[in-house]
PDB file of N, CA and C in Angstrom:
ATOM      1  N   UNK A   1    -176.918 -89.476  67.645  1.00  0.00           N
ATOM      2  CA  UNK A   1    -178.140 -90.138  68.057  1.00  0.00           C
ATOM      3  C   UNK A   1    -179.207 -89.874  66.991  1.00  0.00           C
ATOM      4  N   UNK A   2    -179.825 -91.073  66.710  1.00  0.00           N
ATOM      5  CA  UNK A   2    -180.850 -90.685  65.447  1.00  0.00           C
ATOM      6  C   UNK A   2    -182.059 -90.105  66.392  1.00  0.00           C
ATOM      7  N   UNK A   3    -183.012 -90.052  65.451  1.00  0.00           N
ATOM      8  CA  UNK A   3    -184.465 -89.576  66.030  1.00  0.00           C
ATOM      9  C   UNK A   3    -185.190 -90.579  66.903  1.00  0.00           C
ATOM     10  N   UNK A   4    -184.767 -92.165  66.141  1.00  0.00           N
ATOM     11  CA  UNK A   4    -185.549 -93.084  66.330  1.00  0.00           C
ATOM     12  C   UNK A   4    -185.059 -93.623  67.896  1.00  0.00           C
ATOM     13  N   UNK A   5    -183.571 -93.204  68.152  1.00  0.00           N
ATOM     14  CA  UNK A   5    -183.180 -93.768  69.167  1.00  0.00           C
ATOM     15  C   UNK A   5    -183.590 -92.218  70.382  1.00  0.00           C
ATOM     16  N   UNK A   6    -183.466 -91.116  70.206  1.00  0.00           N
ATOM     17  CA  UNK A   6    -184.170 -90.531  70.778  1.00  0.00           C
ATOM     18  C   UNK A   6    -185.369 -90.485  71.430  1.00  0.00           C
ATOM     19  N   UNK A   7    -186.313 -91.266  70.410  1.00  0.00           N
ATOM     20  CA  UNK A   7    -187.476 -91.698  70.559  1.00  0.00           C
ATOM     21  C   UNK A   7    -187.507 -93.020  71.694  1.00  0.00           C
ATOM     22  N   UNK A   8    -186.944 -93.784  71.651  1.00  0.00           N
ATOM     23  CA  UNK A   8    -187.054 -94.700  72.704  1.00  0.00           C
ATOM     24  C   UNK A   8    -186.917 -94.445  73.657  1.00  0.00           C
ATOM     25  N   UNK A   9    -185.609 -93.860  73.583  1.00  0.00           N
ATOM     26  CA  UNK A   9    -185.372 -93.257  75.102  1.00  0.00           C
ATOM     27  C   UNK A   9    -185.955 -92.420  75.864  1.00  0.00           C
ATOM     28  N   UNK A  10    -187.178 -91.217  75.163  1.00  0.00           N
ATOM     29  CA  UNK A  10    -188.485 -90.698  75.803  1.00  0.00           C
ATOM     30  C   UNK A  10    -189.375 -91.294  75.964  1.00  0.00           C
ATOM     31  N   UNK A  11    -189.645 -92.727  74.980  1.00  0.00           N
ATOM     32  CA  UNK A  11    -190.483 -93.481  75.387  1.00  0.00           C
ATOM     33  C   UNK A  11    -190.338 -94.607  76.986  1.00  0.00           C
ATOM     34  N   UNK A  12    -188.862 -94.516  77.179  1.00  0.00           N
ATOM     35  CA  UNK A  12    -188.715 -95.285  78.251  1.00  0.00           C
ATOM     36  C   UNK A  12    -188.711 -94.609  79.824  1.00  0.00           C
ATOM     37  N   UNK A  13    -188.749 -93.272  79.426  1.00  0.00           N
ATOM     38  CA  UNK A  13    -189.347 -92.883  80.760  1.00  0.00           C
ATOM     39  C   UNK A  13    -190.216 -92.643  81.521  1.00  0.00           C
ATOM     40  N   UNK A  14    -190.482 -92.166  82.578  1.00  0.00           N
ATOM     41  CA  UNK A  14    -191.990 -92.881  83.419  1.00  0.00           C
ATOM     42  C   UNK A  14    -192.511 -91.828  82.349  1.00  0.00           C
ATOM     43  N   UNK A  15    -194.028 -91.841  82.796  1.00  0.00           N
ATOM     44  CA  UNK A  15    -195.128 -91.283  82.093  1.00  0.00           C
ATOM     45  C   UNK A  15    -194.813 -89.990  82.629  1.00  0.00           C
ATOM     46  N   UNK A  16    -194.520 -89.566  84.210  1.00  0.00           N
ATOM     47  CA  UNK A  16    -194.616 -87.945  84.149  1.00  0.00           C
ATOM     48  C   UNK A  16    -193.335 -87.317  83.756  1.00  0.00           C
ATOM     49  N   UNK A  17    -192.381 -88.425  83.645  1.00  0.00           N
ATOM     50  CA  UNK A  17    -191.262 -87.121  83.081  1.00  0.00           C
ATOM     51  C   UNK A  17    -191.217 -86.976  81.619  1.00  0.00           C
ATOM     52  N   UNK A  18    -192.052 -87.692  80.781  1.00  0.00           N
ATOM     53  CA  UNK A  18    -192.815 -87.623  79.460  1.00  0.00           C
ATOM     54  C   UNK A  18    -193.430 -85.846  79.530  1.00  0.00           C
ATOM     55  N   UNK A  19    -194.448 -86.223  80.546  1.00  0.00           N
ATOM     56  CA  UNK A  19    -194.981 -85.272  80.149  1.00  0.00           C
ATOM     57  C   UNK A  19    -194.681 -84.015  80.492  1.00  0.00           C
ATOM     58  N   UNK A  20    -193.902 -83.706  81.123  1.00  0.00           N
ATOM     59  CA  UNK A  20    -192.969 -82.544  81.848  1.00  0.00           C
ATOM     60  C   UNK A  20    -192.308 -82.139  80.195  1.00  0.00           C
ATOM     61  N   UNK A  21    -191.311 -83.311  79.567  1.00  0.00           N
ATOM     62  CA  UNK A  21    -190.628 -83.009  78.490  1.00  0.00           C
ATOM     63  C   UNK A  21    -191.312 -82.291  77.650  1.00  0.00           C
ATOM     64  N   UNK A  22    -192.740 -83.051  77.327  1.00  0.00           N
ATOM     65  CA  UNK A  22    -193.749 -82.276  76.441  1.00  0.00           C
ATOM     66  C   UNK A  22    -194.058 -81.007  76.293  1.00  0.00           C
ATOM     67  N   UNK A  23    -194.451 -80.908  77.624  1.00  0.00           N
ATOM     68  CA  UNK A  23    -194.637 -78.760  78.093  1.00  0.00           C
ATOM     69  C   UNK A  23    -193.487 -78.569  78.009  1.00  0.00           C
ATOM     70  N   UNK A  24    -192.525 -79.245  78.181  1.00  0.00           N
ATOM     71  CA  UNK A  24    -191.286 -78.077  77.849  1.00  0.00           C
ATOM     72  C   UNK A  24    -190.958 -77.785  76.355  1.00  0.00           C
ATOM     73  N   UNK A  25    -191.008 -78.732  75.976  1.00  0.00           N
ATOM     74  CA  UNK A  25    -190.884 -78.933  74.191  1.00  0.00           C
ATOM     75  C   UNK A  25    -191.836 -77.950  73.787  1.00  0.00           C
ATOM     76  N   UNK A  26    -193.165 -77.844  73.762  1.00  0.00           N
ATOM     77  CA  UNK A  26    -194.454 -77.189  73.327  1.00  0.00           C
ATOM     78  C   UNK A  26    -194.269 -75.605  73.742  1.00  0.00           C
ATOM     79  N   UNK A  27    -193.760 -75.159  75.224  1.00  0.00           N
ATOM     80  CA  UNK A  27    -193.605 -74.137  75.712  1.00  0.00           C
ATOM     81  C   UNK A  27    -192.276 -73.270  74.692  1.00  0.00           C
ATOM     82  N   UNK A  28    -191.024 -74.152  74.649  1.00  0.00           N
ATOM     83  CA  UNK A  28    -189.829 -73.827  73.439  1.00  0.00           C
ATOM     84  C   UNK A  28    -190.294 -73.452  72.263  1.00  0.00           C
ATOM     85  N   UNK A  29    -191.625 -74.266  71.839  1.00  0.00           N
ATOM     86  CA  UNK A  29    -191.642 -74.188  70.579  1.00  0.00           C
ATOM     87  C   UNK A  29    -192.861 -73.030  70.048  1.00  0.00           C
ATOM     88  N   UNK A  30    -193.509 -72.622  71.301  1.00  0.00           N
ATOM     89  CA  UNK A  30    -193.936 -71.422  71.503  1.00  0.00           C
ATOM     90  C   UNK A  30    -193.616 -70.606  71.166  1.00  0.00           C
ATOM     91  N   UNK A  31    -192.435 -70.448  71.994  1.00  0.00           N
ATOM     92  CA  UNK A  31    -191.419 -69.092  72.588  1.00  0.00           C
ATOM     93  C   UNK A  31    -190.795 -68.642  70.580  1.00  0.00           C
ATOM     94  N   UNK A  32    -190.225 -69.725  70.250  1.00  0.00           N
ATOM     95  CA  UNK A  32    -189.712 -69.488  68.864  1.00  0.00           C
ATOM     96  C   UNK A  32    -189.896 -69.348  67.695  1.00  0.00           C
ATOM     97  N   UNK A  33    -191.531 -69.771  67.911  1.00  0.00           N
ATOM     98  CA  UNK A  33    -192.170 -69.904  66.197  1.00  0.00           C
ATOM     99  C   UNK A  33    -192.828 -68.519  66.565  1.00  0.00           C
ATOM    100  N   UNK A  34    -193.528 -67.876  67.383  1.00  0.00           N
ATOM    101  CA  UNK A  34    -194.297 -67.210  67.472  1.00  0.00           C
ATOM    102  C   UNK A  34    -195.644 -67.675  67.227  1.00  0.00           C
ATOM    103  N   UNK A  35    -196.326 -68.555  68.033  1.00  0.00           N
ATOM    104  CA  UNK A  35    -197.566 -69.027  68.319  1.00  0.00           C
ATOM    105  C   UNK A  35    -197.786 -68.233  69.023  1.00  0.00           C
ATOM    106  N   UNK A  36    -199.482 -68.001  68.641  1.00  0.00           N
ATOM    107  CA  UNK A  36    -200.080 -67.102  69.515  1.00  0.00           C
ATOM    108  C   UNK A  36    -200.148 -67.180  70.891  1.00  0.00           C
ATOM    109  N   UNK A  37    -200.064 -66.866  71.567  1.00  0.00           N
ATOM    110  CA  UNK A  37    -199.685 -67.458  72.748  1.00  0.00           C
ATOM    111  C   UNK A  37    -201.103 -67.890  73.632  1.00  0.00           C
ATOM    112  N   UNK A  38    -201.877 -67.050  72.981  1.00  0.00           N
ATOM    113  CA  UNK A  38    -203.660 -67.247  74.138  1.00  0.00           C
ATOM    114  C   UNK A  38    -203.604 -68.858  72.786  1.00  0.00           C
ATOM    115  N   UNK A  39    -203.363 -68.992  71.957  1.00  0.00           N
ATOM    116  CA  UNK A  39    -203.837 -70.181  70.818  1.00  0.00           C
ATOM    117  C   UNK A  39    -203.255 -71.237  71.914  1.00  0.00           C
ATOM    118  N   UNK A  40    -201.725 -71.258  72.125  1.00  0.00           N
ATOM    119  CA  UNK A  40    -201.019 -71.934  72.731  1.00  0.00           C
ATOM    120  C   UNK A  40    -201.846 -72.554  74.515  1.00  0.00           C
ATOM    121  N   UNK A  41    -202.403 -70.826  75.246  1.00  0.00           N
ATOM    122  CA  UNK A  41    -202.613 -71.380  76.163  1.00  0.00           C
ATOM    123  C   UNK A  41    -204.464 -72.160  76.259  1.00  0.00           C
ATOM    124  N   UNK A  42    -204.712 -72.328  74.923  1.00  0.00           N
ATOM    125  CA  UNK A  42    -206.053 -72.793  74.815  1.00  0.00           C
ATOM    126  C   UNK A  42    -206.115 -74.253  74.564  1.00  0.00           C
ATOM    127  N   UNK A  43    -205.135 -74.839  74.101  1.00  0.00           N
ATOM    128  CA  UNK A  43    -204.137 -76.067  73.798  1.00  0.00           C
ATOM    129  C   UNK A  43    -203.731 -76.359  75.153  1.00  0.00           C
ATOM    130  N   UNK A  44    -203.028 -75.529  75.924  1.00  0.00           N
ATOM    131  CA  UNK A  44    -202.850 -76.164  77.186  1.00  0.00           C
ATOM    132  C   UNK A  44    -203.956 -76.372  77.752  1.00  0.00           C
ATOM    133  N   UNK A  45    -205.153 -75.552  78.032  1.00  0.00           N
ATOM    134  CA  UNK A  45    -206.090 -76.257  79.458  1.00  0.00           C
ATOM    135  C   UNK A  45    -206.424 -77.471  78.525  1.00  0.00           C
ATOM    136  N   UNK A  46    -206.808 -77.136  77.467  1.00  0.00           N
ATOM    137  CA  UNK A  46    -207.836 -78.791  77.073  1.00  0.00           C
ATOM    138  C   UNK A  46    -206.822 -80.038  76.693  1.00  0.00           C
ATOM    139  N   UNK A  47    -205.570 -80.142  76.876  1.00  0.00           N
ATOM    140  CA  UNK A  47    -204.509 -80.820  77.488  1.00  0.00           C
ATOM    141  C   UNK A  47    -204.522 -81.305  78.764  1.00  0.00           C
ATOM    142  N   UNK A  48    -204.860 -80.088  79.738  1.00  0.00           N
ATOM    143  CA  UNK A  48    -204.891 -80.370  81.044  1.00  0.00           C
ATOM    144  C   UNK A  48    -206.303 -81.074  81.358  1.00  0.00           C
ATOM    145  N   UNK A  49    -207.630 -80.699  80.795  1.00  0.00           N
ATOM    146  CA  UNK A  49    -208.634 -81.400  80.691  1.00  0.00           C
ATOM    147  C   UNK A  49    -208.604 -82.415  80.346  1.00  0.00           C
ATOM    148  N   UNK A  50    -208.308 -83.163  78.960  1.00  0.00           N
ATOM    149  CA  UNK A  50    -208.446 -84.796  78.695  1.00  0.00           C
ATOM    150  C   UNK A  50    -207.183 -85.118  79.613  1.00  0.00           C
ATOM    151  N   UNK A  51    -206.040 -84.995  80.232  1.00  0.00           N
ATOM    152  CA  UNK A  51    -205.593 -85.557  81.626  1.00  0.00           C
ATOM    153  C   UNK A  51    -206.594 -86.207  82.280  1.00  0.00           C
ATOM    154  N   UNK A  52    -207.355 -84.755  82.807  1.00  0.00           N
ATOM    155  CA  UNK A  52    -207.580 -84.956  83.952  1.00  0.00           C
ATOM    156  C   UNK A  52    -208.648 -86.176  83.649  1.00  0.00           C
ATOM    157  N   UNK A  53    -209.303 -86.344  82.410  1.00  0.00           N
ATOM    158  CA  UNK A  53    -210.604 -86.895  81.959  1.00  0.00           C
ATOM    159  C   UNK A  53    -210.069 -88.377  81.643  1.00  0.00           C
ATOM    160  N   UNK A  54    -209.075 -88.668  81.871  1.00  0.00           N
ATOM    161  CA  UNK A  54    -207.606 -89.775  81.747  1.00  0.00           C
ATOM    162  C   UNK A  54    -207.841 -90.412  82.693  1.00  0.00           C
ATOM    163  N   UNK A  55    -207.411 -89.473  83.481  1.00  0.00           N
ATOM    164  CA  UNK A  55    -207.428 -89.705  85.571  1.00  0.00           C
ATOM    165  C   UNK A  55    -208.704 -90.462  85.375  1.00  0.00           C
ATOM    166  N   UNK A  56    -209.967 -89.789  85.618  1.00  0.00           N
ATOM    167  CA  UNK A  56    -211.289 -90.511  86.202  1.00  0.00           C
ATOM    168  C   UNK A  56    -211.748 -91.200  85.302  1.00  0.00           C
ATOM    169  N   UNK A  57    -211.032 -91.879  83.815  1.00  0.00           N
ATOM    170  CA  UNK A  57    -211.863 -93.027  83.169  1.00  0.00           C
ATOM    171  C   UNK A  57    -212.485 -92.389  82.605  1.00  0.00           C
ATOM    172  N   UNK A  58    -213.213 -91.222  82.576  1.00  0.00           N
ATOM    173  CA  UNK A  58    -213.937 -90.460  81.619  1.00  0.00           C
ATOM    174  C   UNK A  58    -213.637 -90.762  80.217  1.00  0.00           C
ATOM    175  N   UNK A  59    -212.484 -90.954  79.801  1.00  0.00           N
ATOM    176  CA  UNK A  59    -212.236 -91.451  77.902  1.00  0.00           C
ATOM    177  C   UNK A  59    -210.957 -92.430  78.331  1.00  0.00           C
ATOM    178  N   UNK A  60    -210.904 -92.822  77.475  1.00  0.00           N
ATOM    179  CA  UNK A  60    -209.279 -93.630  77.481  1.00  0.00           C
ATOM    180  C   UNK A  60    -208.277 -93.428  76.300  1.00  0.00           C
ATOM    181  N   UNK A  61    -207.535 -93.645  76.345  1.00  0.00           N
ATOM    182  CA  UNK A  61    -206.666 -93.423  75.264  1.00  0.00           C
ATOM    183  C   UNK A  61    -206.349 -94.214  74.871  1.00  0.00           C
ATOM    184  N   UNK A  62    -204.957 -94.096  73.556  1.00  0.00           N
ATOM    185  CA  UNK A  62    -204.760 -94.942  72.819  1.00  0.00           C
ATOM    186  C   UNK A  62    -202.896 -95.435  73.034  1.00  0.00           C
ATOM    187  N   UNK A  63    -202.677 -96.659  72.768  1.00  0.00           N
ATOM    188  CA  UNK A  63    -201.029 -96.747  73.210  1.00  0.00           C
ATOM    189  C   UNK A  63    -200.105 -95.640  72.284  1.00  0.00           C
ATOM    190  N   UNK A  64    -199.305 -95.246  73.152  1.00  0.00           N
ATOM    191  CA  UNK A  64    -198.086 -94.473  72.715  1.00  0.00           C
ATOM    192  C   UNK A  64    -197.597 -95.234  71.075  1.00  0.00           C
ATOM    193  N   UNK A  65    -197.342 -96.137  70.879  1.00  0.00           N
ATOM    194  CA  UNK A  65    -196.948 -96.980  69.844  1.00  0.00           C
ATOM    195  C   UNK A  65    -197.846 -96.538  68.839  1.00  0.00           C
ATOM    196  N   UNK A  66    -199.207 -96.811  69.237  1.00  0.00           N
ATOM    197  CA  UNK A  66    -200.167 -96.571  67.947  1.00  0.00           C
ATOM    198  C   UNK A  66    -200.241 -94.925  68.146  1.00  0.00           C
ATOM    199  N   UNK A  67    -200.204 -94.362  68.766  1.00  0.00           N
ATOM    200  CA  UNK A  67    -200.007 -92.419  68.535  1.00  0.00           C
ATOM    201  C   UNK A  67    -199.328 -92.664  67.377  1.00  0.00           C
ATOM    202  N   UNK A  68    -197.778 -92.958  68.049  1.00  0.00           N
ATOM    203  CA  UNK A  68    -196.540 -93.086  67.247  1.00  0.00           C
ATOM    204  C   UNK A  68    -197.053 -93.008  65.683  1.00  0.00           C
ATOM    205  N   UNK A  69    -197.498 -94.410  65.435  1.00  0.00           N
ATOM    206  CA  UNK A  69    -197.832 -94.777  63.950  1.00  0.00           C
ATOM    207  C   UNK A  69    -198.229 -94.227  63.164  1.00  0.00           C
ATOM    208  N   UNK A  70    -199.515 -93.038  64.230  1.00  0.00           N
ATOM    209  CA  UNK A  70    -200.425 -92.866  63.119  1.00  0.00           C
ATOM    210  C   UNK A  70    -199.539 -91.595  62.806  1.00  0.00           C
ATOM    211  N   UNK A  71    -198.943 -90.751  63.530  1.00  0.00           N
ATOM    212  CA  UNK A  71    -198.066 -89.746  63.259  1.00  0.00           C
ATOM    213  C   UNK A  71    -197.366 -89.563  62.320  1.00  0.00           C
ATOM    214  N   UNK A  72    -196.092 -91.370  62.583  1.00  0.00           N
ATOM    215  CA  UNK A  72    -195.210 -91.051  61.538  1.00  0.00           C
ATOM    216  C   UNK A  72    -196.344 -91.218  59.968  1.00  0.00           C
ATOM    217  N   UNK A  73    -197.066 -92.194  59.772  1.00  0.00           N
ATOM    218  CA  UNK A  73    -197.488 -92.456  59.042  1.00  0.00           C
ATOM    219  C   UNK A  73    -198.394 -90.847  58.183  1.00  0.00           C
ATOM    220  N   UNK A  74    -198.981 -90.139  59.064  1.00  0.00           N
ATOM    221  CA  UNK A  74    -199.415 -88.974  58.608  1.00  0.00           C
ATOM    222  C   UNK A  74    -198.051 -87.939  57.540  1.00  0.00           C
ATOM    223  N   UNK A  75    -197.374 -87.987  58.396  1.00  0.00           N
ATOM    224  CA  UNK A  75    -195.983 -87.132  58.111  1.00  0.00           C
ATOM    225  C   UNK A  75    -195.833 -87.699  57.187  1.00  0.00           C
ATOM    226  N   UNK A  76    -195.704 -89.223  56.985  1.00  0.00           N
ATOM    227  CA  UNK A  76    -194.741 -89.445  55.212  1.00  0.00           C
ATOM    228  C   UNK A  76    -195.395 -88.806  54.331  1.00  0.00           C
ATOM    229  N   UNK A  77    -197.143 -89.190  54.567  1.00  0.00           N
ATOM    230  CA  UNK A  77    -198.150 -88.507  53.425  1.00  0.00           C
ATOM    231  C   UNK A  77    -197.815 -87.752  53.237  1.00  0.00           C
ATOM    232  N   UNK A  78    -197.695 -86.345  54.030  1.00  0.00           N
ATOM    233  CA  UNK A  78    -197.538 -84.713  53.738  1.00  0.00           C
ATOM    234  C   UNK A  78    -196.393 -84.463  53.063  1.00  0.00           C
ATOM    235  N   UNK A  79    -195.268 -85.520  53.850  1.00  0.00           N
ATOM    236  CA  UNK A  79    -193.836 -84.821  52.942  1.00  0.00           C
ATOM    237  C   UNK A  79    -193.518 -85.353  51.837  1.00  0.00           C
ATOM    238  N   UNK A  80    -194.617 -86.695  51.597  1.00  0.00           N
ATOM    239  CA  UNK A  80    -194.451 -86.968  50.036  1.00  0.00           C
ATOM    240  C   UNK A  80    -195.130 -86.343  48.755  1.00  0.00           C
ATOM    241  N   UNK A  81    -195.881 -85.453  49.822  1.00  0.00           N
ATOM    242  CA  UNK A  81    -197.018 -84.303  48.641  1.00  0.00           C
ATOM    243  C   UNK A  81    -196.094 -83.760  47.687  1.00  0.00           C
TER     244      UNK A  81
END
């Protein structure tokens, strides 16, 4: 399975089992790099804040697709440094 098809297939699931995957991914990747962990859990509330700020219209976001873009597009820059 490539990345890209990986990628769809997280993209095709509902929004909360997205985000379940996420904390789990982020929490793994915690546990193994050795992130600080108060760094880590300071990243989580204000995670849990723009949610919640999601929920009541307070900001809006941007489509998954264009995240996507600007991501991969960041990454080529860096790894073509």
């Amino acid at each position: 399975m490539t990345l890209e098809q990986l990628e769809a297939e997280v993209l095709a699931l509902p929004k909360d089992s997205q985000v379940i995957l996420l904390a789990r991914l982020v929490e793994r990747l915690g546990q193994e790099s050795g992130i600080d962990q108060e760094i880590a859990a300071s990243w989580a509330e204000e995670a849990q804040k723009r949610d919640e700020d999601m929920n009541t219209n307070q900001i809006t976001g941007i489509p998954s697709e264009e995240l996507f873009q600007r991501v991969r597009a960041s990454l080529q820059y860096y790894c073509m440094k």
